[in-house]
PDB file of N, CA and C in Angstrom:
ATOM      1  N   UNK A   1     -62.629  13.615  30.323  1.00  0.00           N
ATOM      2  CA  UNK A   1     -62.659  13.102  28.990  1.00  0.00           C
ATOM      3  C   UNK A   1     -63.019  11.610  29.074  1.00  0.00           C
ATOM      4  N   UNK A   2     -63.931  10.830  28.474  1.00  0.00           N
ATOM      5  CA  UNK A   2     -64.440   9.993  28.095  1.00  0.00           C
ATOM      6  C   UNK A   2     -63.325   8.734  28.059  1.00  0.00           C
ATOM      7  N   UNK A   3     -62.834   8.629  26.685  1.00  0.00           N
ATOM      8  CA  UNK A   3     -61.791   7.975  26.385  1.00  0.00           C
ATOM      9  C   UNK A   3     -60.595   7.664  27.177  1.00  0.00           C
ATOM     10  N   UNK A   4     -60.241   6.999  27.930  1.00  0.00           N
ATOM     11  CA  UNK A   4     -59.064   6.682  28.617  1.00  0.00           C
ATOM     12  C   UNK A   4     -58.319   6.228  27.868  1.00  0.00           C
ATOM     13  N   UNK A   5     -58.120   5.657  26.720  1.00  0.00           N
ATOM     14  CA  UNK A   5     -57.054   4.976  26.488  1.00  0.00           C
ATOM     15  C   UNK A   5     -56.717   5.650  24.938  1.00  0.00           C
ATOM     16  N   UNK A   6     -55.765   6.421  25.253  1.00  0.00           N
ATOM     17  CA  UNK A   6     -55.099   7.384  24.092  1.00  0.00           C
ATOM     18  C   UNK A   6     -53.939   6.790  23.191  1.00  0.00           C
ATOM     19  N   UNK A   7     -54.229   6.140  21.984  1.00  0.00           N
ATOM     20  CA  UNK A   7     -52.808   5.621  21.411  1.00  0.00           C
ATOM     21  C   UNK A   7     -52.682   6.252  20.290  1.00  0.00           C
ATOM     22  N   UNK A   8     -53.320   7.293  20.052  1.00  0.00           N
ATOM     23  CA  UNK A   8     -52.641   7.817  18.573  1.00  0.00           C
ATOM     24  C   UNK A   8     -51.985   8.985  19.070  1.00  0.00           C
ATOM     25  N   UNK A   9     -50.952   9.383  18.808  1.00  0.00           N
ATOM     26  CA  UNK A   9     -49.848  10.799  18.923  1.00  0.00           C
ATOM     27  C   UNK A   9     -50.269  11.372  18.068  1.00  0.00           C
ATOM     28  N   UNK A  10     -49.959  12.700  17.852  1.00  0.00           N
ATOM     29  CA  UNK A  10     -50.510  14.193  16.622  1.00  0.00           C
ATOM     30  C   UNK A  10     -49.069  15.057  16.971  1.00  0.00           C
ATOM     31  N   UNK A  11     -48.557  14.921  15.876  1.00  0.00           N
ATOM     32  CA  UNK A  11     -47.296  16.344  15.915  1.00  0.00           C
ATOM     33  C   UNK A  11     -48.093  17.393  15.066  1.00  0.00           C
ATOM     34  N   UNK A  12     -47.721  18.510  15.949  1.00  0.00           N
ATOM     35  CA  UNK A  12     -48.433  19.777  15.450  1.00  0.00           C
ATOM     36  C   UNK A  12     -46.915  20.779  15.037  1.00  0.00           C
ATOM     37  N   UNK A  13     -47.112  21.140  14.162  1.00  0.00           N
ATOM     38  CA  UNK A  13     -46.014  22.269  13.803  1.00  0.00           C
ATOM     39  C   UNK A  13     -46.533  23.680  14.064  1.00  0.00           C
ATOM     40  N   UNK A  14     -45.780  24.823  14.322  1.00  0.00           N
ATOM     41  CA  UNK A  14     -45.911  25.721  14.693  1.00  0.00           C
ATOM     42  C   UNK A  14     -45.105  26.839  14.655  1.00  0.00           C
ATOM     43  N   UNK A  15     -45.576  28.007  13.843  1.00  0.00           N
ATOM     44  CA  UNK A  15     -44.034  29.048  13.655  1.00  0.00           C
ATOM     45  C   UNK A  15     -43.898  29.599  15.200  1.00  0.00           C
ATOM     46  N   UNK A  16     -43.167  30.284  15.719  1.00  0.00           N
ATOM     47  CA  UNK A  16     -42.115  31.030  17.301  1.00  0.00           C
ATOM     48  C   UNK A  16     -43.925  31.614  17.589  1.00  0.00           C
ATOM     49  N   UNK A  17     -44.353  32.436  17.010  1.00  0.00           N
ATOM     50  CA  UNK A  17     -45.297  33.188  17.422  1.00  0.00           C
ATOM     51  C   UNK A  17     -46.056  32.821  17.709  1.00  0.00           C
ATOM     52  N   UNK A  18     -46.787  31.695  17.121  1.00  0.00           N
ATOM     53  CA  UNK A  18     -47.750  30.269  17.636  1.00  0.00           C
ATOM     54  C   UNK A  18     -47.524  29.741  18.268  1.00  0.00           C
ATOM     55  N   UNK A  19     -46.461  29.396  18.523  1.00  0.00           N
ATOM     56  CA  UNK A  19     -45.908  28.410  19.926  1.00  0.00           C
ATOM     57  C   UNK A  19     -46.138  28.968  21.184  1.00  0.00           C
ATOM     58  N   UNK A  20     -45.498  30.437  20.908  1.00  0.00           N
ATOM     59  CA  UNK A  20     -45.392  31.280  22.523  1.00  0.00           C
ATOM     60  C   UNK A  20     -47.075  30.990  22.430  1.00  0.00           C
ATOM     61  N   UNK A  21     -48.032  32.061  21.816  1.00  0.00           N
ATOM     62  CA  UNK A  21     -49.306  32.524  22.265  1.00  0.00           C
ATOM     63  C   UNK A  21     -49.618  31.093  22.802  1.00  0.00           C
ATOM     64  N   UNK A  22     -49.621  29.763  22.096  1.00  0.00           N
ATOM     65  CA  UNK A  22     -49.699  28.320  22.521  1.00  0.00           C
ATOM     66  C   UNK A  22     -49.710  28.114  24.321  1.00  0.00           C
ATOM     67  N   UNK A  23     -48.559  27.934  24.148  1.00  0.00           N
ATOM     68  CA  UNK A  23     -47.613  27.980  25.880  1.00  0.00           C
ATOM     69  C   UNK A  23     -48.122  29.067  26.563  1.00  0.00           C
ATOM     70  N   UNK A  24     -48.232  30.237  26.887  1.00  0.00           N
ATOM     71  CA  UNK A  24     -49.295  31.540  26.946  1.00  0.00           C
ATOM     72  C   UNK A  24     -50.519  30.878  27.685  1.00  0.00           C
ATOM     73  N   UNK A  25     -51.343  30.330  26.500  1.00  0.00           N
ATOM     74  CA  UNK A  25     -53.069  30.079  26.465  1.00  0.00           C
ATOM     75  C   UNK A  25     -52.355  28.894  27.822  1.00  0.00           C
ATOM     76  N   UNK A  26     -51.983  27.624  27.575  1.00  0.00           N
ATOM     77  CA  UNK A  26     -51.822  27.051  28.482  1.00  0.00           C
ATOM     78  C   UNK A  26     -51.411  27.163  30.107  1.00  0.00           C
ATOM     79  N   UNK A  27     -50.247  28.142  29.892  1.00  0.00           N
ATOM     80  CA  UNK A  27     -50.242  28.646  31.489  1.00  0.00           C
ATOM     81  C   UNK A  27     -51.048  29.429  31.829  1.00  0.00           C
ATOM     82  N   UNK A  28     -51.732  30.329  31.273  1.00  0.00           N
ATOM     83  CA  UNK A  28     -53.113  30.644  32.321  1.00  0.00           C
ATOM     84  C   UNK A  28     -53.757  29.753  32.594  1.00  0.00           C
ATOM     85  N   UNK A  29     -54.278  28.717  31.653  1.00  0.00           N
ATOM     86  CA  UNK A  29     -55.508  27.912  32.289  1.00  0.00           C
ATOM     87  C   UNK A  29     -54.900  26.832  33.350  1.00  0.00           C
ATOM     88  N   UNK A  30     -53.366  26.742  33.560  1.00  0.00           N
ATOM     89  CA  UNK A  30     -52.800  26.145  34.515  1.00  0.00           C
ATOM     90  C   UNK A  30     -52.678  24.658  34.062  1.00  0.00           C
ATOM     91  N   UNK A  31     -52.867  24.226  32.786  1.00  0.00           N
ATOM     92  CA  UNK A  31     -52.831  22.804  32.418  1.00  0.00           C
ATOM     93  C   UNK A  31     -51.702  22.264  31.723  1.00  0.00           C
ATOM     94  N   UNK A  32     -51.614  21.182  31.353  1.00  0.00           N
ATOM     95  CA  UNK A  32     -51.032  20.322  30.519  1.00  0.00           C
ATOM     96  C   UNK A  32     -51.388  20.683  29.083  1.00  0.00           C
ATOM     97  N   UNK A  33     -50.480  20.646  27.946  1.00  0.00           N
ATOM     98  CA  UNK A  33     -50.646  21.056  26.245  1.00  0.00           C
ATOM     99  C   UNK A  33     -51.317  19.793  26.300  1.00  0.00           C
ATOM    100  N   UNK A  34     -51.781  19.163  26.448  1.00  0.00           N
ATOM    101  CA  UNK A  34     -52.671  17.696  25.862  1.00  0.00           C
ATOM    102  C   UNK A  34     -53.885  18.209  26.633  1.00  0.00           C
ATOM    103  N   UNK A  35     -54.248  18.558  27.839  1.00  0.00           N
ATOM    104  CA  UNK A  35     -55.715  18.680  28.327  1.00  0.00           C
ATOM    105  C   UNK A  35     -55.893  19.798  27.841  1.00  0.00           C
ATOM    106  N   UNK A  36     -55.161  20.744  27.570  1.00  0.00           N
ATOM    107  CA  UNK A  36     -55.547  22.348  26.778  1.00  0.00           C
ATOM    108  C   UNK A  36     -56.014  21.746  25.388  1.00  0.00           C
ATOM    109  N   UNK A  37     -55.325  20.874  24.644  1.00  0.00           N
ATOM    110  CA  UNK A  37     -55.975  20.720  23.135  1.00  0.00           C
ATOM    111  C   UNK A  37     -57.320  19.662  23.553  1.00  0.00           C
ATOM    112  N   UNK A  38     -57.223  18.556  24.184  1.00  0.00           N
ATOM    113  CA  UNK A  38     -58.314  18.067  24.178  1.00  0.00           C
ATOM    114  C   UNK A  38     -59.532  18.876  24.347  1.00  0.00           C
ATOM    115  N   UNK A  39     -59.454  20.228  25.397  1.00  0.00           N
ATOM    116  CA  UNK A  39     -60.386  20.418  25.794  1.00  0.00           C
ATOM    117  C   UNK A  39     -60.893  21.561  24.670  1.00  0.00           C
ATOM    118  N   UNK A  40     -60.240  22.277  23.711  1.00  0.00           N
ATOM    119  CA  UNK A  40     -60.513  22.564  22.829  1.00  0.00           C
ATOM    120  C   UNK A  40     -60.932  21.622  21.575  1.00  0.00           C
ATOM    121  N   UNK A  41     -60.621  20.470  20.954  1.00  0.00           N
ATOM    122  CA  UNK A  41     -60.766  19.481  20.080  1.00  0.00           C
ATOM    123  C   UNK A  41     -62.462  19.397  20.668  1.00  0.00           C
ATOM    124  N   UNK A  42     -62.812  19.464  21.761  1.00  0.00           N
ATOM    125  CA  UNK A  42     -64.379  19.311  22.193  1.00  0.00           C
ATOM    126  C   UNK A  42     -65.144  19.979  22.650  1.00  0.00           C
ATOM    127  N   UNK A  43     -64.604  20.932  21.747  1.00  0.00           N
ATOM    128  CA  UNK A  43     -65.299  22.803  21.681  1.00  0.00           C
ATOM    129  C   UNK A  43     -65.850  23.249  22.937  1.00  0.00           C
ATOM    130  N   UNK A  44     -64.498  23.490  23.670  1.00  0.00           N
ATOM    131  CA  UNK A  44     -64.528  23.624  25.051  1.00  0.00           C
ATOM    132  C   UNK A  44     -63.492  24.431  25.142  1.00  0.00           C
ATOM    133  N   UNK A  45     -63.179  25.806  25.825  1.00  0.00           N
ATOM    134  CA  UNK A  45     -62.328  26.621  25.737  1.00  0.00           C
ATOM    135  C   UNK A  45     -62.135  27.066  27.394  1.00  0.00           C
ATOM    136  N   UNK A  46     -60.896  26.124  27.602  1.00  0.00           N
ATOM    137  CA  UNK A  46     -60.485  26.609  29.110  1.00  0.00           C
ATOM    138  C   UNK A  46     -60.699  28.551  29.345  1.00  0.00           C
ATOM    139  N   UNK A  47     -61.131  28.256  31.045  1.00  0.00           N
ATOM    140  CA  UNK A  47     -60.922  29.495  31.448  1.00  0.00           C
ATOM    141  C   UNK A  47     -59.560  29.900  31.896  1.00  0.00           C
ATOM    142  N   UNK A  48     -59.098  30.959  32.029  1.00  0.00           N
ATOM    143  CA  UNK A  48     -57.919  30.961  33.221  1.00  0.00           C
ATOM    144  C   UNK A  48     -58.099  30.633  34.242  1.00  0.00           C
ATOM    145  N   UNK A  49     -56.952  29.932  35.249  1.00  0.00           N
ATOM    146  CA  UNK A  49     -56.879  29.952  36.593  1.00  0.00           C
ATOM    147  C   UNK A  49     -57.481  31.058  36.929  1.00  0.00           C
ATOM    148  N   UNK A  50     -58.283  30.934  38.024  1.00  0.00           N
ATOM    149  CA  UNK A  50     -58.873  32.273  39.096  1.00  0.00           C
ATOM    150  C   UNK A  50     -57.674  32.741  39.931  1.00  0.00           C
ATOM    151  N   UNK A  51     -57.905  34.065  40.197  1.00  0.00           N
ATOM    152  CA  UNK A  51     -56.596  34.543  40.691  1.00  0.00           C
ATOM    153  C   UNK A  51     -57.280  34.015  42.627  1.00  0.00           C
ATOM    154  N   UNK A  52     -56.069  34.206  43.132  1.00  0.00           N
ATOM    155  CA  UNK A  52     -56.106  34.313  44.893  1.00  0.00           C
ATOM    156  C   UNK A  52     -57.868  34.311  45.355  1.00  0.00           C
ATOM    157  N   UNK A  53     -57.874  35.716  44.476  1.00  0.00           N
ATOM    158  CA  UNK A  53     -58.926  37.105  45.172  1.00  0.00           C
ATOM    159  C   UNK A  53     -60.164  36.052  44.954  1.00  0.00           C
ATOM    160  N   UNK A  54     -60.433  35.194  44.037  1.00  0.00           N
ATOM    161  CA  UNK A  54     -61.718  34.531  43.729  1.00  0.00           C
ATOM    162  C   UNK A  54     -61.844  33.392  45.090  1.00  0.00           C
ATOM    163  N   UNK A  55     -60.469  32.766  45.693  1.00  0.00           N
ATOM    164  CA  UNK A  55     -60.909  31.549  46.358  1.00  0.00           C
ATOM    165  C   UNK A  55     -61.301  32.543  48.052  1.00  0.00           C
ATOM    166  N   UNK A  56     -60.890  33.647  48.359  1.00  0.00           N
ATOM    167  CA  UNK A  56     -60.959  34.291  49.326  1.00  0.00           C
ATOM    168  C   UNK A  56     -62.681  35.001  49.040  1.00  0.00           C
ATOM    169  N   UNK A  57     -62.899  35.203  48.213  1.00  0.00           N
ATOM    170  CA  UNK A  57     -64.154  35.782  48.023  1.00  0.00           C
ATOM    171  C   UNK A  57     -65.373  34.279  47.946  1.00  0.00           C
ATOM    172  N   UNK A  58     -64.822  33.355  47.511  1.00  0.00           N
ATOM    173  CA  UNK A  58     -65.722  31.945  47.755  1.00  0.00           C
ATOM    174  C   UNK A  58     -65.550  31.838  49.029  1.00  0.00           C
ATOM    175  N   UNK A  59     -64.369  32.156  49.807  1.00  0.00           N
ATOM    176  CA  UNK A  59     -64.517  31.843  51.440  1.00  0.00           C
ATOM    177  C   UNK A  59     -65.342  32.975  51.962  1.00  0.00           C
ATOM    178  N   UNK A  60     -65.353  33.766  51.764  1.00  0.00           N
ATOM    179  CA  UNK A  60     -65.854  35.095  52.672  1.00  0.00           C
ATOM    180  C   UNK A  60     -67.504  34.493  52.233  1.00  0.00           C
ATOM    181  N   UNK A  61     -67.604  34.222  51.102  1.00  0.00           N
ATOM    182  CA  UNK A  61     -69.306  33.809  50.925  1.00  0.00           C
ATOM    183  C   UNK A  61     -70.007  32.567  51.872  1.00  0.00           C
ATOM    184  N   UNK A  62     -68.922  32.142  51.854  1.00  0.00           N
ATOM    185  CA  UNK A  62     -69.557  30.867  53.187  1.00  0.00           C
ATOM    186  C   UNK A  62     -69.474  31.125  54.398  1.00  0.00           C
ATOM    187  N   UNK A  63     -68.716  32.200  54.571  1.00  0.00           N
ATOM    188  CA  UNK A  63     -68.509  32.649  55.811  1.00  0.00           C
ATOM    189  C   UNK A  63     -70.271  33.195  56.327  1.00  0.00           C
ATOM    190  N   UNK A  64     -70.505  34.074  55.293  1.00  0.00           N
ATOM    191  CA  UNK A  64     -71.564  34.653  55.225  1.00  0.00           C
ATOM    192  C   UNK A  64     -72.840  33.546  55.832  1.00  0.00           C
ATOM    193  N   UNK A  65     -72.539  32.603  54.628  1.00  0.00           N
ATOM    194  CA  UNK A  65     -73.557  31.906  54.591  1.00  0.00           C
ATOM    195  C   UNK A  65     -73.751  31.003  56.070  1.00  0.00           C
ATOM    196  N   UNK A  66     -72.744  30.689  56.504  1.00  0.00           N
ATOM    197  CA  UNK A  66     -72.735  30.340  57.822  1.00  0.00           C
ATOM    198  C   UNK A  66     -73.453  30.702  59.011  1.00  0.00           C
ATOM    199  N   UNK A  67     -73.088  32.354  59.227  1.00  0.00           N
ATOM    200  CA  UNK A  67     -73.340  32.920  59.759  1.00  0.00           C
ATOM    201  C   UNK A  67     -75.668  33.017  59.704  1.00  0.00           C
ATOM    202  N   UNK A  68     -75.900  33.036  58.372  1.00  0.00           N
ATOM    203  CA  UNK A  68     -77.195  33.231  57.911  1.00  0.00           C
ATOM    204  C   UNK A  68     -77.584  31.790  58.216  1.00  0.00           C
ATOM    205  N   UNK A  69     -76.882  30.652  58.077  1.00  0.00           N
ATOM    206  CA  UNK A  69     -77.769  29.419  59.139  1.00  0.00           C
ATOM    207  C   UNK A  69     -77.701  30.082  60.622  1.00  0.00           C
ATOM    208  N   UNK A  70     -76.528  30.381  61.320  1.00  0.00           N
ATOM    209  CA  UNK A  70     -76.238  30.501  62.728  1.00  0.00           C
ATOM    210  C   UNK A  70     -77.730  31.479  63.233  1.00  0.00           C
ATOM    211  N   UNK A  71     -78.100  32.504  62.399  1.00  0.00           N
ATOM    212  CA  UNK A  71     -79.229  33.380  62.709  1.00  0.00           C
ATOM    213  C   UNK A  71     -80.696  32.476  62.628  1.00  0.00           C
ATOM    214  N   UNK A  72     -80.533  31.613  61.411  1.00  0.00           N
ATOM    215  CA  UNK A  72     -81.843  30.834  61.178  1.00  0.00           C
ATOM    216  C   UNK A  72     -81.654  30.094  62.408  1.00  0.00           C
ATOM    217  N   UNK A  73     -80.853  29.393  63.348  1.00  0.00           N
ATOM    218  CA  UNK A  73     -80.904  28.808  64.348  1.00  0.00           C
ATOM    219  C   UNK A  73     -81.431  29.262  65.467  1.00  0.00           C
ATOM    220  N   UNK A  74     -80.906  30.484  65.320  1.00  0.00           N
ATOM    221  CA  UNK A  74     -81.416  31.289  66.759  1.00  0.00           C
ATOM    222  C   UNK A  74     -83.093  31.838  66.889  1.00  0.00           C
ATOM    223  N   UNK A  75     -83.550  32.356  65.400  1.00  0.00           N
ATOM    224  CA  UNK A  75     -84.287  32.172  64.888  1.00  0.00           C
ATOM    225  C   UNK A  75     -85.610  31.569  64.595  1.00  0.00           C
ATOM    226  N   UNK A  76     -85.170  30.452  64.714  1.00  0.00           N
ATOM    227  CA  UNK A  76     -86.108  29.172  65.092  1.00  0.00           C
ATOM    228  C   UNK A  76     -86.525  28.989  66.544  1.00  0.00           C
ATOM    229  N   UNK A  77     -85.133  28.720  67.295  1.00  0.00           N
ATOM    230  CA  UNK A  77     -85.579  28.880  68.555  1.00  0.00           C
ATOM    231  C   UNK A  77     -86.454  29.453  69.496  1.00  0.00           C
ATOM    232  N   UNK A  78     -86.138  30.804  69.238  1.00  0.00           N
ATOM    233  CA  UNK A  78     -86.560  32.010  69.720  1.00  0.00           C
ATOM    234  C   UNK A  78     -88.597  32.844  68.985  1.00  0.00           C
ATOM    235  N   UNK A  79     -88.445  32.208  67.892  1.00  0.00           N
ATOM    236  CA  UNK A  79     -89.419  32.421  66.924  1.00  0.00           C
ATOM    237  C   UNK A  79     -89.686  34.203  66.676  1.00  0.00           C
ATOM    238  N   UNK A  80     -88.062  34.693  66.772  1.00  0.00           N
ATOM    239  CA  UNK A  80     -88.499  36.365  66.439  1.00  0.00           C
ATOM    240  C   UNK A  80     -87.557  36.736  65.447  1.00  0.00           C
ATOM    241  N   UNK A  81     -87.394  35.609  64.350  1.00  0.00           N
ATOM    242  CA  UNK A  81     -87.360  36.641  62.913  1.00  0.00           C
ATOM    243  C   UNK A  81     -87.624  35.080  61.556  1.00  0.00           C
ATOM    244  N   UNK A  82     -88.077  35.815  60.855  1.00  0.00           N
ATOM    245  CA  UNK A  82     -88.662  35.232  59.657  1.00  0.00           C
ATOM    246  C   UNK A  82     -88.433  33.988  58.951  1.00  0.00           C
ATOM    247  N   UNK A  83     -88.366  32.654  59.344  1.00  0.00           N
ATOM    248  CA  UNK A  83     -87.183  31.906  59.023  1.00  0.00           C
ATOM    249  C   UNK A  83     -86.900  32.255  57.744  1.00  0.00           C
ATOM    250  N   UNK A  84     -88.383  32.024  56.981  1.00  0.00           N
ATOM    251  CA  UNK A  84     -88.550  31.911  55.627  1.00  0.00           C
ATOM    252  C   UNK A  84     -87.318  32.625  54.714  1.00  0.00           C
ATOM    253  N   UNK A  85     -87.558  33.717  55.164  1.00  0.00           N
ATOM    254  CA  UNK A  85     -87.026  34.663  54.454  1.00  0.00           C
ATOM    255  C   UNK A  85     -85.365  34.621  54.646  1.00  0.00           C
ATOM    256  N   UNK A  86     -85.061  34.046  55.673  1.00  0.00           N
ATOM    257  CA  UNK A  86     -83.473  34.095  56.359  1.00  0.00           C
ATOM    258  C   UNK A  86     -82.809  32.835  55.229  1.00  0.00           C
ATOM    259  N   UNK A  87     -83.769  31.875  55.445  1.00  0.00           N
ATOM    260  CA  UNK A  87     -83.578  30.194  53.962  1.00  0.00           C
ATOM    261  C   UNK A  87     -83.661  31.354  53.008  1.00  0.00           C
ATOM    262  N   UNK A  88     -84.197  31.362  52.175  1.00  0.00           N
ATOM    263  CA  UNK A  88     -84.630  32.232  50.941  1.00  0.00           C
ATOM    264  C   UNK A  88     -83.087  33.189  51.262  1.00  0.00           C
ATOM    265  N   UNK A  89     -82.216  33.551  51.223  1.00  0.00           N
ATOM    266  CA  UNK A  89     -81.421  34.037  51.659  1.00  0.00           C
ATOM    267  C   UNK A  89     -80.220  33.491  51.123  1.00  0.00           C
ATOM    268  N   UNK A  90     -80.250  32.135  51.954  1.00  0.00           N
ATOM    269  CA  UNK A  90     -79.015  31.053  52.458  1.00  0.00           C
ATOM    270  C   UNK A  90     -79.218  30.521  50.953  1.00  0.00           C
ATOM    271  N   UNK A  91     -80.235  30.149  50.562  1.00  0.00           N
ATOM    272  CA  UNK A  91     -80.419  29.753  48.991  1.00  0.00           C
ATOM    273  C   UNK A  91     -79.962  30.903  48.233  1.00  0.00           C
ATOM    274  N   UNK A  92     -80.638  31.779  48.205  1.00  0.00           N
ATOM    275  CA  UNK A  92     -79.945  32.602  47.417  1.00  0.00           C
ATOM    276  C   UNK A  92     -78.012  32.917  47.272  1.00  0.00           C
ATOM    277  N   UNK A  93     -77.644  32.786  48.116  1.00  0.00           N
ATOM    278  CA  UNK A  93     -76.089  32.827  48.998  1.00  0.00           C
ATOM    279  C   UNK A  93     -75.377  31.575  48.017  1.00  0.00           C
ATOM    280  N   UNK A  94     -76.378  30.723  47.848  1.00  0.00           N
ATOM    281  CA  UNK A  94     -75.524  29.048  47.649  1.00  0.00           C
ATOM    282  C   UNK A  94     -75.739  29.435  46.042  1.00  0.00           C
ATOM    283  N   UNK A  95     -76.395  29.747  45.484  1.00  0.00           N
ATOM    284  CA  UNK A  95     -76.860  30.049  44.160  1.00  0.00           C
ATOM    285  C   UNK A  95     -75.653  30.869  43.769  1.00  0.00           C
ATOM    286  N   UNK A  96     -75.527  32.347  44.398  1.00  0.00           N
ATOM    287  CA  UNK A  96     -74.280  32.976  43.797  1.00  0.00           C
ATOM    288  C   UNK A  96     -72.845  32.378  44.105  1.00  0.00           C
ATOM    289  N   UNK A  97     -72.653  31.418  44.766  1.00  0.00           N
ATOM    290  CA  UNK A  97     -71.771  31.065  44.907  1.00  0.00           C
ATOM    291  C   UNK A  97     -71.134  29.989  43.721  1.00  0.00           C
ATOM    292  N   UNK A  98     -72.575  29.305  42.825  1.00  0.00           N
ATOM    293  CA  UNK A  98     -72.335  28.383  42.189  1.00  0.00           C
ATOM    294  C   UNK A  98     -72.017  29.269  40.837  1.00  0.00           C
ATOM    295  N   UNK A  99     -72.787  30.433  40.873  1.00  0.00           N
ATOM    296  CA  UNK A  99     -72.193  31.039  39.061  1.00  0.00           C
ATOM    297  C   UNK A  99     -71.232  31.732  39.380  1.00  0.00           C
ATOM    298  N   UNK A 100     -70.924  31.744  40.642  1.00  0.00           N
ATOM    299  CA  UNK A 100     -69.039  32.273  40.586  1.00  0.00           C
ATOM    300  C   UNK A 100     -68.662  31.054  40.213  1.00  0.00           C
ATOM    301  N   UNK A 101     -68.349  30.292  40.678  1.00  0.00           N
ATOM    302  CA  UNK A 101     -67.692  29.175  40.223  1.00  0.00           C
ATOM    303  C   UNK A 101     -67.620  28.764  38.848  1.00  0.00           C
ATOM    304  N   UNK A 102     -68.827  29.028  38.237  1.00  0.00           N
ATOM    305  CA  UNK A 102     -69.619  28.415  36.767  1.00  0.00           C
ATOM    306  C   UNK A 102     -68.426  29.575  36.232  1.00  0.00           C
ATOM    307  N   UNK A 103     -68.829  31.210  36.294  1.00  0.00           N
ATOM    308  CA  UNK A 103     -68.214  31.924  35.483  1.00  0.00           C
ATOM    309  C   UNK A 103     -66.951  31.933  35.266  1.00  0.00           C
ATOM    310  N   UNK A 104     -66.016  31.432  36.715  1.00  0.00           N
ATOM    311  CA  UNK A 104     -64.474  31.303  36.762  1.00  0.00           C
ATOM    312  C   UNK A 104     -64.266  30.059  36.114  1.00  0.00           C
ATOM    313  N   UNK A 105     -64.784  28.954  36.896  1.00  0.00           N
ATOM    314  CA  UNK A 105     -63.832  27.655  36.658  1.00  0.00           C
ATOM    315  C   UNK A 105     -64.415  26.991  34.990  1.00  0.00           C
ATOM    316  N   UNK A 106     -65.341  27.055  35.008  1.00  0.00           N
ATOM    317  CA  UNK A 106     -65.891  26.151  34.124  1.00  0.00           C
ATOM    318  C   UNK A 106     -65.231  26.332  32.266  1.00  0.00           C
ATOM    319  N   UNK A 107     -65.211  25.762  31.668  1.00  0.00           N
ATOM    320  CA  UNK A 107     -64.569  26.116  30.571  1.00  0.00           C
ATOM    321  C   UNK A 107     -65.903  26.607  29.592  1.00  0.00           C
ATOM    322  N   UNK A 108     -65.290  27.209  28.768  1.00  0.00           N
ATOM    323  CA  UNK A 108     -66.627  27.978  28.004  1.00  0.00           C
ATOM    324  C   UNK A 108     -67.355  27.226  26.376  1.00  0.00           C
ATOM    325  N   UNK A 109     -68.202  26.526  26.751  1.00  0.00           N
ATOM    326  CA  UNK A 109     -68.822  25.963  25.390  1.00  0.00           C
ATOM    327  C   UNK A 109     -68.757  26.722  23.905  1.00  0.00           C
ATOM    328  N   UNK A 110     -68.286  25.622  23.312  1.00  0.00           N
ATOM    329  CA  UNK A 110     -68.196  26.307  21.455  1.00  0.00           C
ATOM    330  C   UNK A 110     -68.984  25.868  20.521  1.00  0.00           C
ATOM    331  N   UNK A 111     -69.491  26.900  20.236  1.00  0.00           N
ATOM    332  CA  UNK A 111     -70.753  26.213  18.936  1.00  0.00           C
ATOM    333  C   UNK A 111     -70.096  26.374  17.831  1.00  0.00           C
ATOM    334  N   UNK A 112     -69.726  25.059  17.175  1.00  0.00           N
ATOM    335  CA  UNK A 112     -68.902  24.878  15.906  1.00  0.00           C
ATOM    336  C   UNK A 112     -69.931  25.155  14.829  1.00  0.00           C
ATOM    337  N   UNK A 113     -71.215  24.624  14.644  1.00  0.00           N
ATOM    338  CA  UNK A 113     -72.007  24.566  13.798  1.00  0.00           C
ATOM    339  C   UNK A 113     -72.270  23.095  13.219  1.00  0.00           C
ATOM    340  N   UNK A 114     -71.605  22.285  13.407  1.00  0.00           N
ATOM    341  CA  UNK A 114     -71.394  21.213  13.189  1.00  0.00           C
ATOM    342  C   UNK A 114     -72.686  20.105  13.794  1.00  0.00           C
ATOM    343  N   UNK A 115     -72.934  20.324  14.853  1.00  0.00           N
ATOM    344  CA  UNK A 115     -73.578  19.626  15.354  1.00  0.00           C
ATOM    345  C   UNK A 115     -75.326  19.812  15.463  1.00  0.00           C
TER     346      UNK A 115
END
């Protein structure tokens, strides 16, 4: 957020049922009730925390990807398999790795109409 220096307070009222779903929305996305509203106030709608299974599946992808330099190395050396195609690969590898990330972490844009 832009603004560092926050001096106006906002009391929000809220009947039991609003509050919970409130507190709810916030512990999934794992935040603070002030970065949950800010980030909505700027039509921005947290994702949930990613469970376990997402940071083990970002590791297993680099694992991968590791491994697909370790071949382009040998690869090169040796000059008996394609580099091209082995890069073209490793790119591709780094690419899905970034719209996992995009689809989990990133919070989801809101078109108010406003703008």
């Amino acid at each position: 957020m832009r603004n560092r220096k926050r001096t106006h307070r906002v009391e929000v009222a809220m009947n039991d049922h609003e509050y919970k779903k409130f507190l709810e929305s916030v512990e999934r996305c794992g935040m603070t009730k002030q970065a949950y509203l800010l980030f909505l106030i700027n039509n921005r709608i947290p994702q949930p925390r990613p469970k376990k299974d997402f940071y083990d599946m970002i590791k297993q992808l680099r694992i991968i990807g590791n491994n697909i330099n370790q071949i382009c190395v040998v690869a090169h050396r040796t000059g008996s398999i394609d580099e091209v195609k082995f890069k073209q690969c490793q790119d591709e590898l780094n690419q899905k790795i970034l719209e996992i990330r995009s689809a989990v972490l990133l919070p989801i844009k809101v078109e108010d109409g406003n703008n």
